[in-house]
PDB file of N, CA and C in Angstrom:
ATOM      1  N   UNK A   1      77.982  86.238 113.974  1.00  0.00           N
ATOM      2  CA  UNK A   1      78.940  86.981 114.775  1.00  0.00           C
ATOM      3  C   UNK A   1      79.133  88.364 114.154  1.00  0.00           C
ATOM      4  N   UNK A   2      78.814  89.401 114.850  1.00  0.00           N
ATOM      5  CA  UNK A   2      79.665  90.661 114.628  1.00  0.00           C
ATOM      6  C   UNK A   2      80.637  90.585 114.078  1.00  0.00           C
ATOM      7  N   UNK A   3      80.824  91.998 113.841  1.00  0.00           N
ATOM      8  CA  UNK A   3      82.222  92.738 113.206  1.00  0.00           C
ATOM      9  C   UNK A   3      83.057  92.868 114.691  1.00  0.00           C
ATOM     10  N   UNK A   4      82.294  93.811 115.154  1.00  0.00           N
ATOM     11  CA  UNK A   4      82.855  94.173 116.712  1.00  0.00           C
ATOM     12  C   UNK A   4      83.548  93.062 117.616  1.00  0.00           C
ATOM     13  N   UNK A   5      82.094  91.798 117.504  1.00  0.00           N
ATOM     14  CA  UNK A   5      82.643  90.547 118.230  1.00  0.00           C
ATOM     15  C   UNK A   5      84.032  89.946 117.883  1.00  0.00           C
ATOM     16  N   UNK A   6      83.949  89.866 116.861  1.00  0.00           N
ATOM     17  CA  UNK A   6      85.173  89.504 115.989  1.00  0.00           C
ATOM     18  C   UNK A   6      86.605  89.531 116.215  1.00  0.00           C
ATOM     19  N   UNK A   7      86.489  91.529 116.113  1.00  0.00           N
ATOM     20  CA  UNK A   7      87.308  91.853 116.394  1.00  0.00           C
ATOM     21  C   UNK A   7      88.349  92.110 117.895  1.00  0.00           C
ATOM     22  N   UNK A   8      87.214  92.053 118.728  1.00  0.00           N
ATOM     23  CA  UNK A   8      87.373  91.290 119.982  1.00  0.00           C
ATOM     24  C   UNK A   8      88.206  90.161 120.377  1.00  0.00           C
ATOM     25  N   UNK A   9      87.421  88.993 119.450  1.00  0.00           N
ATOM     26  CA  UNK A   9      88.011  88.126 119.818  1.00  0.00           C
ATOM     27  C   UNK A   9      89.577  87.448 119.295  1.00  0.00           C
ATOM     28  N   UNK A  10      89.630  88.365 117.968  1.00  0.00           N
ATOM     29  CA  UNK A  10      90.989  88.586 117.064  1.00  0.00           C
ATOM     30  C   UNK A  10      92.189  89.286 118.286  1.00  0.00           C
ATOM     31  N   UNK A  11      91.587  90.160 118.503  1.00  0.00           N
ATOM     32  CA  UNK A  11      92.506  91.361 119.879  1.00  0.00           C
ATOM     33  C   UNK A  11      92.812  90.084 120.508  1.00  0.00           C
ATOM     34  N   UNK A  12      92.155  89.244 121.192  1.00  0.00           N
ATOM     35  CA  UNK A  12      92.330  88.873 122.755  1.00  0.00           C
ATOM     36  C   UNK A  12      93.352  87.661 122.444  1.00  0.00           C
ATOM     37  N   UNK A  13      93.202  87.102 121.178  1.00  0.00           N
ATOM     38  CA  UNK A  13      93.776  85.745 120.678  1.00  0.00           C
ATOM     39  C   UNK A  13      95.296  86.249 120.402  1.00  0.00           C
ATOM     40  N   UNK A  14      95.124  86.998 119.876  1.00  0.00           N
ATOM     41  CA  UNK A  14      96.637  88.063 119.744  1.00  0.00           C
ATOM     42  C   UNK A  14      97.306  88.491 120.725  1.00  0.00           C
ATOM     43  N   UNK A  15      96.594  89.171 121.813  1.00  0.00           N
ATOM     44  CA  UNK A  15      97.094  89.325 122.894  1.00  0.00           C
ATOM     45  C   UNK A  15      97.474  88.573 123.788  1.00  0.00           C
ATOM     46  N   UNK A  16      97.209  87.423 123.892  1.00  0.00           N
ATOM     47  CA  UNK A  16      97.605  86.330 124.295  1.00  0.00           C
ATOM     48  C   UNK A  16      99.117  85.701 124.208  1.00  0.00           C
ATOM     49  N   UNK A  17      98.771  85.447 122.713  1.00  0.00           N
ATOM     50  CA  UNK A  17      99.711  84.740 121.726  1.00  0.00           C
ATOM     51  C   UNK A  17     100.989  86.125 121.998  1.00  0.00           C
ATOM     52  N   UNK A  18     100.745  87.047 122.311  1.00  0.00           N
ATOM     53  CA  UNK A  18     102.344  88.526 122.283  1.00  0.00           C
ATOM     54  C   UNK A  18     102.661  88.270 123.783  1.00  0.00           C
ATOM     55  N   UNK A  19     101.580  88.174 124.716  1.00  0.00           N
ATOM     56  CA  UNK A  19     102.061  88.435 125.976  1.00  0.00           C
ATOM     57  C   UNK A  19     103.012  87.275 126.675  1.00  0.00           C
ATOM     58  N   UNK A  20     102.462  85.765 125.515  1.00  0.00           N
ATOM     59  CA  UNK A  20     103.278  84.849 125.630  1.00  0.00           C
ATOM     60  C   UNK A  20     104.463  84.991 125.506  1.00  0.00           C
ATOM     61  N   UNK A  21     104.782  85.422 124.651  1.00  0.00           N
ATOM     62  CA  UNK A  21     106.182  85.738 123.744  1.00  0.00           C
ATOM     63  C   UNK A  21     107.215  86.393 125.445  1.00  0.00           C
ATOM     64  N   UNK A  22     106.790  87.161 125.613  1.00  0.00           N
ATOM     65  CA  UNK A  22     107.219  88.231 126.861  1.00  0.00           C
ATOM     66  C   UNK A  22     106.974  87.400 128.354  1.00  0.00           C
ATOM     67  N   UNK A  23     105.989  86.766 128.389  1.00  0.00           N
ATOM     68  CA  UNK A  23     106.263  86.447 129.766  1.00  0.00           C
ATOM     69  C   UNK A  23     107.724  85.921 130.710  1.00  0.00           C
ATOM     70  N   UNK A  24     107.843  85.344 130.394  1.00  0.00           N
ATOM     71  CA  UNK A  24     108.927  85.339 131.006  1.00  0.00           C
ATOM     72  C   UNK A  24     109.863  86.377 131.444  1.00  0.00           C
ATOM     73  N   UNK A  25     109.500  87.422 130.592  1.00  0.00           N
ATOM     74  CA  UNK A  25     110.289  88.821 131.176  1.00  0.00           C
ATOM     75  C   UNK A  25     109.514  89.435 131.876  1.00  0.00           C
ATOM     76  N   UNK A  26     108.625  89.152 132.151  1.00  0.00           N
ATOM     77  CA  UNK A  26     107.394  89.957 132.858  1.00  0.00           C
ATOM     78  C   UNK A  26     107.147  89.286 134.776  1.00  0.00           C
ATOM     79  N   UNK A  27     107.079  90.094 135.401  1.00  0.00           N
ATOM     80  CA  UNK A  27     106.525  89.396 136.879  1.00  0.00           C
ATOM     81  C   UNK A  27     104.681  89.020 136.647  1.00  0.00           C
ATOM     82  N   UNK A  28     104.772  88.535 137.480  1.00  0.00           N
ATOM     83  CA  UNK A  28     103.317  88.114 137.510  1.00  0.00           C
ATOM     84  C   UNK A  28     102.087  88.926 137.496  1.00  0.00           C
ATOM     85  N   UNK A  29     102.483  89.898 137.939  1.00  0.00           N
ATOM     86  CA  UNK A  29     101.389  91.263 138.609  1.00  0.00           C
ATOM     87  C   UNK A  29     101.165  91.916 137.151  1.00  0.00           C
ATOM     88  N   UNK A  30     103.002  91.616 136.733  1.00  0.00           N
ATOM     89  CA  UNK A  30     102.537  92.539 135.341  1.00  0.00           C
ATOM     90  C   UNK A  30     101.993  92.039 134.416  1.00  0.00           C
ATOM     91  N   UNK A  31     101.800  90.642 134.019  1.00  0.00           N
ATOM     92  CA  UNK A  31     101.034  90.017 133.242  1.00  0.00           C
ATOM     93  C   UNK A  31      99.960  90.420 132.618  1.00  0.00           C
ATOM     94  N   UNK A  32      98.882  90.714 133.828  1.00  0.00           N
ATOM     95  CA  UNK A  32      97.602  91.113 133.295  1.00  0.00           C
ATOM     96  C   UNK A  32      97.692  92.679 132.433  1.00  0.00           C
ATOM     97  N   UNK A  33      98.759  93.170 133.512  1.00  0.00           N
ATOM     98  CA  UNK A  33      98.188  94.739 132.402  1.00  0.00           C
ATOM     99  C   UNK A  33      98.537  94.315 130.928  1.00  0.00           C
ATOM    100  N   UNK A  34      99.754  94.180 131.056  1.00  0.00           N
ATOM    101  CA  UNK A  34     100.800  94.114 129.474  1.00  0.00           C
ATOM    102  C   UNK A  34      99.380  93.010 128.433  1.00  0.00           C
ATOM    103  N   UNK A  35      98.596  92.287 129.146  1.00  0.00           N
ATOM    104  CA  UNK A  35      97.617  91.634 128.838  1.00  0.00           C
ATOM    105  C   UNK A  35      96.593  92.605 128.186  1.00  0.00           C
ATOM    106  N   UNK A  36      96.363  93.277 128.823  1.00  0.00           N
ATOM    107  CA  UNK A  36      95.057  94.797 128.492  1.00  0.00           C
ATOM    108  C   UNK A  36      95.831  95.086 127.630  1.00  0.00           C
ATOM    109  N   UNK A  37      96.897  95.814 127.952  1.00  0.00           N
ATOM    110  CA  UNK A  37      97.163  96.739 127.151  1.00  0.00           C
ATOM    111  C   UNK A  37      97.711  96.378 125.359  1.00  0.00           C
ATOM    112  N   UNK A  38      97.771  95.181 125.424  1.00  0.00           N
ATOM    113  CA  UNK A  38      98.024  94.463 124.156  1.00  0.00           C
ATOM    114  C   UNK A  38      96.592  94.523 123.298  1.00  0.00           C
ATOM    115  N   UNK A  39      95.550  94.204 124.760  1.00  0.00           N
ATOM    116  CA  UNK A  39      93.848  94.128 123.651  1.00  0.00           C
ATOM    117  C   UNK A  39      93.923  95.345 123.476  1.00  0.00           C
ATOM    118  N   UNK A  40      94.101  96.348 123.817  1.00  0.00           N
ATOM    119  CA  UNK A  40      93.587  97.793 123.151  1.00  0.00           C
ATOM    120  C   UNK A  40      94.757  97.959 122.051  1.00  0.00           C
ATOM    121  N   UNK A  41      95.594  97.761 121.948  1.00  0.00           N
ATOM    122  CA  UNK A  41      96.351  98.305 121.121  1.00  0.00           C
ATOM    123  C   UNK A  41      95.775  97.668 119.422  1.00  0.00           C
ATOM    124  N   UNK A  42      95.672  96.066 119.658  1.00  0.00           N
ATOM    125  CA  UNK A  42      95.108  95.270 118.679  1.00  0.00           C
ATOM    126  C   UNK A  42      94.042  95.983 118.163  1.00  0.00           C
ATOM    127  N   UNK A  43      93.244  96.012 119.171  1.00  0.00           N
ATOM    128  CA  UNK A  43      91.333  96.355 118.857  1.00  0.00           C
ATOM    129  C   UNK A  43      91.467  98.105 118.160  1.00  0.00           C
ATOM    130  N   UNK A  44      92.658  98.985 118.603  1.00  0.00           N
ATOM    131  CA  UNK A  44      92.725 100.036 117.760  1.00  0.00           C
ATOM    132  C   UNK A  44      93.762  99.897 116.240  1.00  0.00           C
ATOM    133  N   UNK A  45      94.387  98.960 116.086  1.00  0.00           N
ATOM    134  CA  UNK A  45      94.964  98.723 115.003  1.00  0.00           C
ATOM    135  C   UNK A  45      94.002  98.029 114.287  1.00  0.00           C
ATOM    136  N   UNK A  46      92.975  97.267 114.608  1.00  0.00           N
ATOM    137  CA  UNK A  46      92.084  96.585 114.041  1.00  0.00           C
ATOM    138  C   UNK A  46      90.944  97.196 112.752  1.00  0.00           C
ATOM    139  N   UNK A  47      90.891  98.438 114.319  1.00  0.00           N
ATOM    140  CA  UNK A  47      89.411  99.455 114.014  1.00  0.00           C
ATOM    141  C   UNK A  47      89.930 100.472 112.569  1.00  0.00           C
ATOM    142  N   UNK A  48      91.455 100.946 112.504  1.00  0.00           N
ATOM    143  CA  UNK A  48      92.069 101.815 111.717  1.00  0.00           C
ATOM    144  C   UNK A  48      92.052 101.044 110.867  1.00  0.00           C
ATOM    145  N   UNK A  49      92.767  99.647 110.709  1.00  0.00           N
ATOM    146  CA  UNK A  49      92.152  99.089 109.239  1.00  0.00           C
ATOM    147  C   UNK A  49      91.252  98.836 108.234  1.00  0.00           C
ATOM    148  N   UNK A  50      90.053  98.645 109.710  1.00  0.00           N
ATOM    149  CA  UNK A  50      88.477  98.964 109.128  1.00  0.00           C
ATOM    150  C   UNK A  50      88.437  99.992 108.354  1.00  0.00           C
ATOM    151  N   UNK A  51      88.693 100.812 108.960  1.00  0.00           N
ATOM    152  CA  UNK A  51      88.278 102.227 108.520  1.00  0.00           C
ATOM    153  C   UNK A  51      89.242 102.556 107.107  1.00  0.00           C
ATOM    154  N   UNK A  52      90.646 102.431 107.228  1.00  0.00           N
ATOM    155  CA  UNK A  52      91.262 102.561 105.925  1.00  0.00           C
ATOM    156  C   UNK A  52      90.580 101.919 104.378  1.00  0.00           C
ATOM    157  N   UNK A  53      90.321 100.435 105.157  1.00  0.00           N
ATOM    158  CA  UNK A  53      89.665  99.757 104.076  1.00  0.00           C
ATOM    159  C   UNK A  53      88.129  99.895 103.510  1.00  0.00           C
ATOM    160  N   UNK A  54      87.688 100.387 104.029  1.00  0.00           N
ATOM    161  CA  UNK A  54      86.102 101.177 103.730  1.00  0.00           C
ATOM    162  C   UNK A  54      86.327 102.518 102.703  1.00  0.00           C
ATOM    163  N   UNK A  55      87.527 103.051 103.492  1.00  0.00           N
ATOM    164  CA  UNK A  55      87.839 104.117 102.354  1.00  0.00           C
ATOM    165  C   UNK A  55      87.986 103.780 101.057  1.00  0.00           C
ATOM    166  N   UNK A  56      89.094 103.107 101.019  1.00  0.00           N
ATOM    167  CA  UNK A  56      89.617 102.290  99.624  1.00  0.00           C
ATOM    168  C   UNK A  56      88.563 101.839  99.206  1.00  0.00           C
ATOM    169  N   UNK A  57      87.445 101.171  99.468  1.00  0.00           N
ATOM    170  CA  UNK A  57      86.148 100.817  98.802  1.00  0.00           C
ATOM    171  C   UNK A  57      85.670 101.962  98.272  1.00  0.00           C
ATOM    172  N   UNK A  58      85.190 102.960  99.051  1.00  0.00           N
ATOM    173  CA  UNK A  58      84.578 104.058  98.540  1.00  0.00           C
ATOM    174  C   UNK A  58      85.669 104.964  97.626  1.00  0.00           C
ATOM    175  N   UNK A  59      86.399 105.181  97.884  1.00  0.00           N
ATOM    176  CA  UNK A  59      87.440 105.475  96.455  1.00  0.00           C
ATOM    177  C   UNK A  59      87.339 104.503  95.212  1.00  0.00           C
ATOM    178  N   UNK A  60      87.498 103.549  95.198  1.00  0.00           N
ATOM    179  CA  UNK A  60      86.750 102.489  94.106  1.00  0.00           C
ATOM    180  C   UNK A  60      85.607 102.956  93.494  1.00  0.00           C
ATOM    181  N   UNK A  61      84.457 103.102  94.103  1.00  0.00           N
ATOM    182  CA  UNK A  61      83.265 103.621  93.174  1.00  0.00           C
ATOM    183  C   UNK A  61      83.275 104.948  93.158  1.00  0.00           C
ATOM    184  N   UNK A  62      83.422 104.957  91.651  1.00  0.00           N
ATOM    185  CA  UNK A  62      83.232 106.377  91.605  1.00  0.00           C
ATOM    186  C   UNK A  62      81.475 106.923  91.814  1.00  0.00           C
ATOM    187  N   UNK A  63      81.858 108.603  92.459  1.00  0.00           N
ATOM    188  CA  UNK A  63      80.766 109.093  92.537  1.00  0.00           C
ATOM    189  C   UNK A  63      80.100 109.046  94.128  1.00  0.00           C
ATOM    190  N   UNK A  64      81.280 108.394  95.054  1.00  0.00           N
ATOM    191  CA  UNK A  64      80.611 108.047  96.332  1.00  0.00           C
ATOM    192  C   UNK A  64      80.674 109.180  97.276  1.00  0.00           C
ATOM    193  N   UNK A  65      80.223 109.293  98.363  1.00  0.00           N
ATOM    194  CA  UNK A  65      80.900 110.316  99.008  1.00  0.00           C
ATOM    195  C   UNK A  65      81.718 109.634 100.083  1.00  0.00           C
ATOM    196  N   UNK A  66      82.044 110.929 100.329  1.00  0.00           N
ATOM    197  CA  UNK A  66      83.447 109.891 101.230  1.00  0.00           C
ATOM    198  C   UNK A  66      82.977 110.915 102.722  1.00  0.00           C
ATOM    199  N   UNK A  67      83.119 110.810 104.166  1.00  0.00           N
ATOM    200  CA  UNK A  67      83.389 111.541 104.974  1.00  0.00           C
ATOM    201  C   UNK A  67      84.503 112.801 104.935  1.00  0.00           C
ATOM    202  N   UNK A  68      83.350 114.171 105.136  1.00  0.00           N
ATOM    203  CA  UNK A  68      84.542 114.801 105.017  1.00  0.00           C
ATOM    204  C   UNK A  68      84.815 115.177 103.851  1.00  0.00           C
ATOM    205  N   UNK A  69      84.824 114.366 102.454  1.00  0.00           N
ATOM    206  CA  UNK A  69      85.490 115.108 101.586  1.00  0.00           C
ATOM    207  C   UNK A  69      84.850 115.069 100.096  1.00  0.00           C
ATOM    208  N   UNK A  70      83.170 115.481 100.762  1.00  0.00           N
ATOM    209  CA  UNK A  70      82.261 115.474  99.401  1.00  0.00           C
ATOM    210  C   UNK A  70      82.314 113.989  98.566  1.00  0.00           C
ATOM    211  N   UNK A  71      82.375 114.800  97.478  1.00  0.00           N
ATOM    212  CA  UNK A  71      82.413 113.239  96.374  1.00  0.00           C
ATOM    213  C   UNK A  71      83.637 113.040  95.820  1.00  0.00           C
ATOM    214  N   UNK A  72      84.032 111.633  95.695  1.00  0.00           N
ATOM    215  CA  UNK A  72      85.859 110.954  95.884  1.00  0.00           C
ATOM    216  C   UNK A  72      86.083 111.729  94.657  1.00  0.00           C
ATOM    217  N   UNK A  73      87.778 112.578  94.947  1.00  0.00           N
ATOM    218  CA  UNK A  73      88.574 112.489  93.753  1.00  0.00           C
ATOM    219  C   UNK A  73      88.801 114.250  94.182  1.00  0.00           C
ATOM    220  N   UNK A  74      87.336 115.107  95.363  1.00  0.00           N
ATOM    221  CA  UNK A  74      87.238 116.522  95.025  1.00  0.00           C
ATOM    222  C   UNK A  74      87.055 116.590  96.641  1.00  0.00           C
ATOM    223  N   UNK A  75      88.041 117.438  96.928  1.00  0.00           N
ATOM    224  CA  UNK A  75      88.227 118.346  98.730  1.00  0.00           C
ATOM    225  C   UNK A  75      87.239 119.299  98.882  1.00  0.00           C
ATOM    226  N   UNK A  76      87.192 119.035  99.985  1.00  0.00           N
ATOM    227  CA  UNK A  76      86.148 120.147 100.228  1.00  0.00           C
ATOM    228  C   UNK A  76      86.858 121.573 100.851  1.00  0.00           C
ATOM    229  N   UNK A  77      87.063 122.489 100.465  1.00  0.00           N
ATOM    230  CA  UNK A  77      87.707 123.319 100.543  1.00  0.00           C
ATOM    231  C   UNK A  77      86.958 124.845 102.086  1.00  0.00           C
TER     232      UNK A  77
END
């Protein structure tokens, strides 16, 4: 399984499990969006963690480069 898949299927299980929480305050029609709009929110909180945590790796070894900001520890000015 993917990373991507994964995280997919993390979003949708989540989104589920929140929209539950709410239904009952919700009409029927609105279900599905508040449904979407829960997977994107997940799948972009997901993706930013990725990404934070890749950093923190590459800050760990020294000497890496990082996006953006040459080699860790020095800005690129």
């Amino acid at each position: 399984m993917t990373r991507k898949s994964l995280m997919q299927k993390v979003a949708r299980a989540t989104a589920i499990e929140i929209v539950e929480i709410f239904a009952g305050c919700l009409r029927e029609e609105e279900l599905h969006d508040a449904y979407t709009e829960v997977v994107m929110r997940v799948k972009s909180s997901l993706q930013r963690f990725r990404i934070a945590e890749k950093r923190r790796e590459l800050r760990q070894r020294p000497g890496t480069k990082q996006p953006g900001n040459g080699i860790t520890g020095k800005k690129d000015n």
